[in-house]
C-alpha atoms as a PDB file:
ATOM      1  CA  UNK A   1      -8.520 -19.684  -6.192  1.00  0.00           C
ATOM      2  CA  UNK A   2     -10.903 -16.771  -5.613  1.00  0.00           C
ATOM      3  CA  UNK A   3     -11.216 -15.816  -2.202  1.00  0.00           C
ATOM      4  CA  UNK A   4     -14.160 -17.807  -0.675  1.00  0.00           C
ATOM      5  CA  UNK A   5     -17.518 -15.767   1.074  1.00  0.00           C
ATOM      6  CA  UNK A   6     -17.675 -15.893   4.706  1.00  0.00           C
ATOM      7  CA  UNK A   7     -19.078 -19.114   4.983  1.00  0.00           C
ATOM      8  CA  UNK A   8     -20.105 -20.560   8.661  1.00  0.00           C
ATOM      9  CA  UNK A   9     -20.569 -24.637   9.009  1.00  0.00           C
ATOM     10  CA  UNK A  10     -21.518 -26.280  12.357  1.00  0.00           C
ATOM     11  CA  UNK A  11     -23.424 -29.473  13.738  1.00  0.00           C
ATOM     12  CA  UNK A  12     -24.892 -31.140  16.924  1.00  0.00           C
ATOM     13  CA  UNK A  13     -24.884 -35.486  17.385  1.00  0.00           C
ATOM     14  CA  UNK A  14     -28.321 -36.650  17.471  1.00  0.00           C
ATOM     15  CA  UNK A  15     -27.463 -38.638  20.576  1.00  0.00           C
ATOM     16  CA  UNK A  16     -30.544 -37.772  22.674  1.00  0.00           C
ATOM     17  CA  UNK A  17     -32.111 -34.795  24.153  1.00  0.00           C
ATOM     18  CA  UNK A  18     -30.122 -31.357  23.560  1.00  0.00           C
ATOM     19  CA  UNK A  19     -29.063 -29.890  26.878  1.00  0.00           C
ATOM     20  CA  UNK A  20     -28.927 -26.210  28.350  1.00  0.00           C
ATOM     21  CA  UNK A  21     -25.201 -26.420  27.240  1.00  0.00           C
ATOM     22  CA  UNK A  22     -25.806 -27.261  23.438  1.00  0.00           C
ATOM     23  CA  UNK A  23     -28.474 -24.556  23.430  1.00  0.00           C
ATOM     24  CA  UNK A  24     -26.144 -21.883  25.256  1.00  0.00           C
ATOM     25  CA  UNK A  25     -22.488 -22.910  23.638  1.00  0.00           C
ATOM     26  CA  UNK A  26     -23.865 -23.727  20.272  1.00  0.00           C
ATOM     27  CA  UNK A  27     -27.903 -23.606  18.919  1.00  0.00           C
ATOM     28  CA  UNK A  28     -27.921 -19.414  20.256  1.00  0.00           C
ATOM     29  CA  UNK A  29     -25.286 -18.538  18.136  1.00  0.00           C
ATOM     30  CA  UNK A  30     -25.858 -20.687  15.552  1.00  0.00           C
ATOM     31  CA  UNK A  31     -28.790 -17.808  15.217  1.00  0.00           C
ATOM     32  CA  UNK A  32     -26.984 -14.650  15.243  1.00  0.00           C
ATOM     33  CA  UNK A  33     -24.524 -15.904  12.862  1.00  0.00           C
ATOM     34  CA  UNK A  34     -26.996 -16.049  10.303  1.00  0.00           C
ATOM     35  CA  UNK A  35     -27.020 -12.301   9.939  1.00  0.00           C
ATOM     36  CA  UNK A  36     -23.566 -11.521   8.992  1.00  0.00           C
ATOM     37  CA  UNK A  37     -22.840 -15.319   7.024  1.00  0.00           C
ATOM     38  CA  UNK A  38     -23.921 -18.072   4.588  1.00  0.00           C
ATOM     39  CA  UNK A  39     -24.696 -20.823   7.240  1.00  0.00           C
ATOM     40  CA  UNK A  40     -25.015 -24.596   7.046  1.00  0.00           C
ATOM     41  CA  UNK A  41     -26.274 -25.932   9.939  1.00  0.00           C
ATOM     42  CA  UNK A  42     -26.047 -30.303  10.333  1.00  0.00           C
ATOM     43  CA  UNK A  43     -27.547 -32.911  12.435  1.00  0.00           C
ATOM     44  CA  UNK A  44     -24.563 -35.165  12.050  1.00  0.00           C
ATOM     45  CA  UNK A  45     -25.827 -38.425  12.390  1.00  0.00           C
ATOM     46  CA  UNK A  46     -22.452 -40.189  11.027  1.00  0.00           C
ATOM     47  CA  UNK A  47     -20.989 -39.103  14.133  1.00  0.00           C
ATOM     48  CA  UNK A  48     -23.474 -40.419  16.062  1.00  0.00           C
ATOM     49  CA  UNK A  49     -22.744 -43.798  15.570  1.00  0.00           C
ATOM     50  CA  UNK A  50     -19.122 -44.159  16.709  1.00  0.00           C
ATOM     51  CA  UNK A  51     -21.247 -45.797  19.281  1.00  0.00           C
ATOM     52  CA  UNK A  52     -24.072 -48.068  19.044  1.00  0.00           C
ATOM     53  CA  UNK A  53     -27.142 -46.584  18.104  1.00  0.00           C
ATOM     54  CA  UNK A  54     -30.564 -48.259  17.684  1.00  0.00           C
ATOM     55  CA  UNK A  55     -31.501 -47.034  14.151  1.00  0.00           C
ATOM     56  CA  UNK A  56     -35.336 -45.985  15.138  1.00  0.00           C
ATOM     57  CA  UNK A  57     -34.087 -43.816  17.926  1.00  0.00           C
ATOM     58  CA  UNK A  58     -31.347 -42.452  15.493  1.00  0.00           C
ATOM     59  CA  UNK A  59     -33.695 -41.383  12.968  1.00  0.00           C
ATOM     60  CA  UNK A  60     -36.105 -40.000  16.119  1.00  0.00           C
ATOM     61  CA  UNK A  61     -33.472 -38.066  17.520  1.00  0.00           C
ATOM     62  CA  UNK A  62     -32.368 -36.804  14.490  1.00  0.00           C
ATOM     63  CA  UNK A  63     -35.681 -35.090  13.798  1.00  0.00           C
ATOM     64  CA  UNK A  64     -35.503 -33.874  17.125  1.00  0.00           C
ATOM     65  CA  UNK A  65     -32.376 -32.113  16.470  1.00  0.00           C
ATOM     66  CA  UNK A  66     -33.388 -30.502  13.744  1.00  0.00           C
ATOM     67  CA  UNK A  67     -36.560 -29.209  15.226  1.00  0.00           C
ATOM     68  CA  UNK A  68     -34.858 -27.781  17.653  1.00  0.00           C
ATOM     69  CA  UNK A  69     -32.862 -25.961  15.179  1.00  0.00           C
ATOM     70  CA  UNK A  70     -35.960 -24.234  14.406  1.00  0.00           C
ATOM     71  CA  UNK A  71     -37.367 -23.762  17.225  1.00  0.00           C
ATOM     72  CA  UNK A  72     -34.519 -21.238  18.267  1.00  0.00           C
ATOM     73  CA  UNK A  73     -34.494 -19.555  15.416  1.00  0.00           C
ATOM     74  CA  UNK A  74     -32.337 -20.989  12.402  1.00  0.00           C
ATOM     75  CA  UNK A  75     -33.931 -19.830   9.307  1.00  0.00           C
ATOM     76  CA  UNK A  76     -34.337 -22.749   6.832  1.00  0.00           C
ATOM     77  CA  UNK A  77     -35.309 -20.729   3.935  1.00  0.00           C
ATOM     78  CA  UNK A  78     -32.198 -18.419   4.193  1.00  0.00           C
ATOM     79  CA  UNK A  79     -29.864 -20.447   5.231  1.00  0.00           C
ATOM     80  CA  UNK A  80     -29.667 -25.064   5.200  1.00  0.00           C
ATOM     81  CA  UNK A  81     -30.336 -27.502   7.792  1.00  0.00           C
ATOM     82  CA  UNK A  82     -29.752 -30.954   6.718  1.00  0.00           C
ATOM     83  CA  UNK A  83     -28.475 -34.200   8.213  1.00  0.00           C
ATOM     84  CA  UNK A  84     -25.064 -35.477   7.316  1.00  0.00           C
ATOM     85  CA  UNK A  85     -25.825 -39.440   5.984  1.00  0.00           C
ATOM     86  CA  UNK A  86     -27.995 -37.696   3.623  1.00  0.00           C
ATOM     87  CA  UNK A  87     -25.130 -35.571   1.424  1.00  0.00           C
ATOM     88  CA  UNK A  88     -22.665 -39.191   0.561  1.00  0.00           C
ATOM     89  CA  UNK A  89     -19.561 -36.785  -0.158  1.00  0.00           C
ATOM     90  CA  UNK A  90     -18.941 -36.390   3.681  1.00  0.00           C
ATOM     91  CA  UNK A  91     -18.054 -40.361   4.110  1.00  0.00           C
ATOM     92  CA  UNK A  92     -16.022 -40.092   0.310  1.00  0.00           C
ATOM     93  CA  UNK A  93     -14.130 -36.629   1.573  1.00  0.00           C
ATOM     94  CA  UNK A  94     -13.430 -38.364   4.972  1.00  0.00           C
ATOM     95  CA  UNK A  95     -12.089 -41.032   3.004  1.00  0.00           C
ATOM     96  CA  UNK A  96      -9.748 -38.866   1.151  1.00  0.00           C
ATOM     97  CA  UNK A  97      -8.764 -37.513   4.413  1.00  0.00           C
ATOM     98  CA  UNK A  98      -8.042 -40.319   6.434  1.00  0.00           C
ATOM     99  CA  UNK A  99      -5.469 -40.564   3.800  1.00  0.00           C
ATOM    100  CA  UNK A 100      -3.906 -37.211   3.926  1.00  0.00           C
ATOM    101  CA  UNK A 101      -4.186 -37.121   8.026  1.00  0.00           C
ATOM    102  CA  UNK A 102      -1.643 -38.678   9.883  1.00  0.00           C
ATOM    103  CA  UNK A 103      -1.249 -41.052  12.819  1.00  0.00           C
ATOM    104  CA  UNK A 104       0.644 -38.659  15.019  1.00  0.00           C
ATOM    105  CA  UNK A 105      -1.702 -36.058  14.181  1.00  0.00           C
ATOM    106  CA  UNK A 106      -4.423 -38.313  15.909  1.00  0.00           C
ATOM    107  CA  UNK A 107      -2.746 -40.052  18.214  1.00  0.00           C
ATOM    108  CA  UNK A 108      -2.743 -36.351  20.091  1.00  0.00           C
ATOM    109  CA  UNK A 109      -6.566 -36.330  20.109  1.00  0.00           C
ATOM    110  CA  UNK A 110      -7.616 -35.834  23.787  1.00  0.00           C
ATOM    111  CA  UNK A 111     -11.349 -36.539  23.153  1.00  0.00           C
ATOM    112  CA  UNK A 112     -10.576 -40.170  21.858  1.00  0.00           C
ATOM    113  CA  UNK A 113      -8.545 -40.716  24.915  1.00  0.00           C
ATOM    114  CA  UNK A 114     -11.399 -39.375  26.799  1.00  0.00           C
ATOM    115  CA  UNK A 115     -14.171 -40.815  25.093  1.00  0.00           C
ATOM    116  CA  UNK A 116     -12.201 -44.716  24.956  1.00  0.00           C
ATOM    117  CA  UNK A 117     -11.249 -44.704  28.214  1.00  0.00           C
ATOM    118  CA  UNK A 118      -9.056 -47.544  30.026  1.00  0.00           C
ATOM    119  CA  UNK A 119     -10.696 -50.179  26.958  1.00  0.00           C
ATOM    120  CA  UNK A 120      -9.365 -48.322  24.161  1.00  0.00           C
ATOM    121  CA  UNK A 121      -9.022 -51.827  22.117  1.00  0.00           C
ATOM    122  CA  UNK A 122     -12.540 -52.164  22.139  1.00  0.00           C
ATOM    123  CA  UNK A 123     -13.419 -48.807  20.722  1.00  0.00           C
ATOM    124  CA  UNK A 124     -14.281 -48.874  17.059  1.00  0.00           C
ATOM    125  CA  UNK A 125     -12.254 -47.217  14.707  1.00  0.00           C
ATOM    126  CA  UNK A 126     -14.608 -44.681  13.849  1.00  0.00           C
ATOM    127  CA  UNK A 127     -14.268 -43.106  17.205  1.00  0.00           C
ATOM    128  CA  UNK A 128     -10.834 -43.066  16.141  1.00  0.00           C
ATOM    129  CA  UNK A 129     -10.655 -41.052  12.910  1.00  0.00           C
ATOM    130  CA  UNK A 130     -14.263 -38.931  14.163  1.00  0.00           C
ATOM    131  CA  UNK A 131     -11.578 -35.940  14.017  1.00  0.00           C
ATOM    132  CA  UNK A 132     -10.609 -36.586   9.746  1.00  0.00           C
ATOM    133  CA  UNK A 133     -14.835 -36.819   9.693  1.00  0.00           C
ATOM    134  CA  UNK A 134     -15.327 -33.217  10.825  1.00  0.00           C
ATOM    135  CA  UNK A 135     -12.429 -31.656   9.013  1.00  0.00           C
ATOM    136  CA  UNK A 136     -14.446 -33.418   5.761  1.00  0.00           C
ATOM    137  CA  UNK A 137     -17.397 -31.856   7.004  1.00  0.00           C
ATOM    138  CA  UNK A 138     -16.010 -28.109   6.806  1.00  0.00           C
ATOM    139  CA  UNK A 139     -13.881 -28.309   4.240  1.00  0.00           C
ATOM    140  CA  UNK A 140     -16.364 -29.951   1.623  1.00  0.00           C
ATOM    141  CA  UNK A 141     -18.101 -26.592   2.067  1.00  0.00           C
ATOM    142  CA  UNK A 142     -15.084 -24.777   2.035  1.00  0.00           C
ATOM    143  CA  UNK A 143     -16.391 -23.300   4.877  1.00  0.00           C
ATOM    144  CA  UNK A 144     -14.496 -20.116   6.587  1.00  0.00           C
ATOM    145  CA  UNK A 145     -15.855 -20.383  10.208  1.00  0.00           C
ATOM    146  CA  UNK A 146     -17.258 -22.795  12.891  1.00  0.00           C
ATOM    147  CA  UNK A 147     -18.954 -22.474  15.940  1.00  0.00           C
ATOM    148  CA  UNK A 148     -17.103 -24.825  18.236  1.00  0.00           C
ATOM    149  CA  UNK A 149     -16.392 -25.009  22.147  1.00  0.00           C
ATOM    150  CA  UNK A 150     -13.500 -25.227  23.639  1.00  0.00           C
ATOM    151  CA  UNK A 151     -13.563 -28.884  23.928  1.00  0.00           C
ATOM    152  CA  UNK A 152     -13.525 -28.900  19.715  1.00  0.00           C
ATOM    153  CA  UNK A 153     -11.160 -26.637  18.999  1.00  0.00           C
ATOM    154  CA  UNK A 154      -8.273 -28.907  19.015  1.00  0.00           C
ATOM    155  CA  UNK A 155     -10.179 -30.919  16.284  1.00  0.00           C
ATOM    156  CA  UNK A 156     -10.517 -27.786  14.156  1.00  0.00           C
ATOM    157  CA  UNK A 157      -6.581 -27.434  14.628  1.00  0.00           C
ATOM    158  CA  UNK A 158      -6.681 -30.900  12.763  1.00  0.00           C
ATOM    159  CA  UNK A 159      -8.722 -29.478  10.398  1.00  0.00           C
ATOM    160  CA  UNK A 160      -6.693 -26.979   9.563  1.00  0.00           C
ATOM    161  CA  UNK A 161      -3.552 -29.098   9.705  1.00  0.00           C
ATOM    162  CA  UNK A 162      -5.414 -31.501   7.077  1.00  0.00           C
ATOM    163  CA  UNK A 163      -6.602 -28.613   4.835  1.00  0.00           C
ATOM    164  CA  UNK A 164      -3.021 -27.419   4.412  1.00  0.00           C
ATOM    165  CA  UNK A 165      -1.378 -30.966   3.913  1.00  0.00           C
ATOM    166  CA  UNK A 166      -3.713 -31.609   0.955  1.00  0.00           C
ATOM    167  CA  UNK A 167      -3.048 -28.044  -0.519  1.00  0.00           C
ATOM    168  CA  UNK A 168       0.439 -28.772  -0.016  1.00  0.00           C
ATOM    169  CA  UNK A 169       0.568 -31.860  -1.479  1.00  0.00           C
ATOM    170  CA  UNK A 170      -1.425 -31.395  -4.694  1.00  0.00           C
ATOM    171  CA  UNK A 171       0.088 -27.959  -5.226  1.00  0.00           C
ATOM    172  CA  UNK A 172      -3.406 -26.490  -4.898  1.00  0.00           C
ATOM    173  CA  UNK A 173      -2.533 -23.308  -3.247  1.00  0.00           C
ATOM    174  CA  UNK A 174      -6.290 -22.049  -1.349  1.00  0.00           C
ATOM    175  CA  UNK A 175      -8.411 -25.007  -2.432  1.00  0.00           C
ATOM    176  CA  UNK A 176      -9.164 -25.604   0.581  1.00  0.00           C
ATOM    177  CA  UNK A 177      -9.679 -22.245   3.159  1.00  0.00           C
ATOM    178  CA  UNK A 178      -7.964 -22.256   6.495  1.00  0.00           C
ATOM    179  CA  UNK A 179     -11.260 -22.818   9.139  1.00  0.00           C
ATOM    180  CA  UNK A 180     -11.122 -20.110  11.131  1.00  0.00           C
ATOM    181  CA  UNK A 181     -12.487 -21.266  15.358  1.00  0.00           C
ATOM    182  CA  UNK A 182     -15.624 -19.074  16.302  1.00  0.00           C
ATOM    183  CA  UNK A 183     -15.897 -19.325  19.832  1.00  0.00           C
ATOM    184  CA  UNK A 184     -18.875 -16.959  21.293  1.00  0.00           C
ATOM    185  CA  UNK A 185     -20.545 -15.939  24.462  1.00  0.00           C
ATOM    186  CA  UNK A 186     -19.905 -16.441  27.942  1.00  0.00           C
ATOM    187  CA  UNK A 187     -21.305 -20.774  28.039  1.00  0.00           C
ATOM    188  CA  UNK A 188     -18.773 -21.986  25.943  1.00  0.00           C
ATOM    189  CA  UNK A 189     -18.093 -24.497  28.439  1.00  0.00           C
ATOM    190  CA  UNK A 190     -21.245 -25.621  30.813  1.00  0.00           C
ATOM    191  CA  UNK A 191     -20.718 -28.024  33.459  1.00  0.00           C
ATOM    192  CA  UNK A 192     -22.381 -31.060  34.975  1.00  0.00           C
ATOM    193  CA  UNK A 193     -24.998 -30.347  37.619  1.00  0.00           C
ATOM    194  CA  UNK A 194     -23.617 -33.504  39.425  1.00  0.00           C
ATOM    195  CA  UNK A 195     -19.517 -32.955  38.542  1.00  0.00           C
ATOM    196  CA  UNK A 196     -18.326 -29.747  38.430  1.00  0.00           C
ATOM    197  CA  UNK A 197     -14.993 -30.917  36.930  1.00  0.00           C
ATOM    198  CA  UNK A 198     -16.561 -32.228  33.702  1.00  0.00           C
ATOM    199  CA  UNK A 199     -19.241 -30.716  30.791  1.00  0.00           C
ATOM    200  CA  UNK A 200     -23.045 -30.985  30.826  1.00  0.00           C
ATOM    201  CA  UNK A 201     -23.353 -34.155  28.385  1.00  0.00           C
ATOM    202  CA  UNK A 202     -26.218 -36.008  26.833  1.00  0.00           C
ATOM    203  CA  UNK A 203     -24.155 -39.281  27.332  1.00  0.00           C
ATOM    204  CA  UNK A 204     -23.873 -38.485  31.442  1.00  0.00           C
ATOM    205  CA  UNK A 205     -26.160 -41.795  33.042  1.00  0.00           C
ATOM    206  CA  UNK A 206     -27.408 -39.727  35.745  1.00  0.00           C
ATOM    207  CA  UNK A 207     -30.641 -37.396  33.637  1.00  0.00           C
ATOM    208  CA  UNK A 208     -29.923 -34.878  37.155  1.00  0.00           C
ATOM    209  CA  UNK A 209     -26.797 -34.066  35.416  1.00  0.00           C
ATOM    210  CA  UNK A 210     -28.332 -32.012  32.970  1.00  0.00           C
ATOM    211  CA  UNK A 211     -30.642 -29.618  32.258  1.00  0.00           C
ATOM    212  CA  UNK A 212     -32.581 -30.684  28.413  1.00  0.00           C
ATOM    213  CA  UNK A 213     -34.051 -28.370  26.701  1.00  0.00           C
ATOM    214  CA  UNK A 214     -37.675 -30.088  26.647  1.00  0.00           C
ATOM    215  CA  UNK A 215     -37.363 -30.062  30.588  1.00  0.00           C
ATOM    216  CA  UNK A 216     -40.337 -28.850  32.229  1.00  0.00           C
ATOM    217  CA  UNK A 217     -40.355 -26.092  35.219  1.00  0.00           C
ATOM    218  CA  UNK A 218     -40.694 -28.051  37.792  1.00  0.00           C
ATOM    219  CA  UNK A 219     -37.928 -30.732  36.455  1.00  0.00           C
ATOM    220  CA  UNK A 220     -35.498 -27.608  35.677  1.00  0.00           C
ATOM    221  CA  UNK A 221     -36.504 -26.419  39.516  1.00  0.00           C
ATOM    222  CA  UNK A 222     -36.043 -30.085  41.094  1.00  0.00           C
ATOM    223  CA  UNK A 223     -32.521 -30.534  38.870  1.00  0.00           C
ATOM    224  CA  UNK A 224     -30.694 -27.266  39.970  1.00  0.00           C
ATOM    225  CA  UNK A 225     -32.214 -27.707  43.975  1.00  0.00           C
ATOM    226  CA  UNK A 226     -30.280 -31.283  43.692  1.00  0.00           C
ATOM    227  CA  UNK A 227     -27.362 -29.869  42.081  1.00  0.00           C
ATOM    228  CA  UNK A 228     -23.503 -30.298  43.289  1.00  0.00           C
ATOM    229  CA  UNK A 229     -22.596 -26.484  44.595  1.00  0.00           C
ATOM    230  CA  UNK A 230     -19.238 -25.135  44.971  1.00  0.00           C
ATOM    231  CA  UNK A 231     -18.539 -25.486  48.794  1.00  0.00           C
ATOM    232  CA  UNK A 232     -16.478 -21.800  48.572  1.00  0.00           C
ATOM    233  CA  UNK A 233     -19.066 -18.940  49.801  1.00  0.00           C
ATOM    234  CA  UNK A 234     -20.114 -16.087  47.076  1.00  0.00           C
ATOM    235  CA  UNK A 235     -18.038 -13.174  45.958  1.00  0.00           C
ATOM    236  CA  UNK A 236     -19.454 -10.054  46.735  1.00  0.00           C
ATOM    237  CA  UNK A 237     -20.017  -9.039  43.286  1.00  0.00           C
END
């Protein structure tokens, strides 16, 4: 197989407004990327619904996400935007994958454990094998890179994991590339305005918890007067 072009592949849930840490760990780079890589840039809306989703408000948000994407600065002419459930061969490839994966692999999946919680009988089983989803995602692009925060990067260890089985096992030496994690800029990880020992999320009940990035002034000003503080006094420097 001929070596593959530096390729870049990355996406966002359309679960809801995007957040001051979606725009600072992934949306800003997804920008400067562009200038040194091919870049495919999805709203991955098969994702989304792992949980419920009301399908007006997934098609809404959806749009959303993907204006945002311009709005920052992701070129659509030089580069693609597009939303997953619109390019079929990411539910066929997961399909081939969930086959190739195994148990133990994803039975070490923190997020799941995470994400289930203590009623992990009544999560669906697509919550389950999200992780053989996003390896289908980059490697039906053969992509070389992804964006990811820290929180993703064991997934992208699947990915890899996956990627190498299937080589492996159909004697199909570089079919698929190795992913390699691109992990950029000092937000990688933003926190909760309301739990400092968990991430900024769009899920989070509490809409003080966050910062969105259609947040007016005076909401961002009223949000970070409310927010939790660490109790430690400031460095000097």
């Amino acid at each position: 197989m001929h070596e593959p072009s530096p390729r870049v592949l990355s996406g966002v849930q359309p679960t809801g407004n995007l957040h001051l840490g979606n725009y600072l760990g992934a949306i800003r780079n997804f920008v400067g990327l562009q200038e040194s890589h091919e870049c495919l840039y999805c709203v991955v809306d098969l994702h989304a619904i792992t949980v419920f989703q009301d399908p007006a408000e997934l098609a809404a948000n959806t749009r959303e996400v993907a204006a945002a994407f311009l709005a920052a600065g992701v070129d659509p002419k030089n580069h693609i935007v597009f939303n997953q459930a619109q390019v079929p061969q990411h539910a066929e490839l997961a399909w081939v994958l969930n086959c190739v994966a195994r148990m133990g692999w994803l039975n070490r999946m923190t997020q799941f454990k995470e994400k289930a919680g203590k009623d992990r009988e009544k999560a669906s089983v697509g919550l389950y094998v999200y992780p053989n989803l996003m390896a289908a995602d980059i490697l039906l692009y053969r992509a070389t890179h992804v964006p990811v925060g820290e929180d993703q990067k064991q997934h992208l260890e699947l990915a890899r994991d996956i990627a190498q089985k299937f080589n492996n096992d159909f004697d199909a030496a570089g079919f698929f590339p190795m992913p390699e994690p691109l992990i950029q800029g000092p937000a990688t990880r933003v926190m909760s305005l309301r739990d400092g020992s968990k991430k900024m999320s769009k899920s989070d009940p509490s809409d003080l918890s966050r910062i969105t990035m259609l947040d007016s002034a005076d909401e961002i000003a009223k949000k970070i007067r409310k927010a939790k503080t660490d109790a430690d006094v400031l460095p000097d420097t």
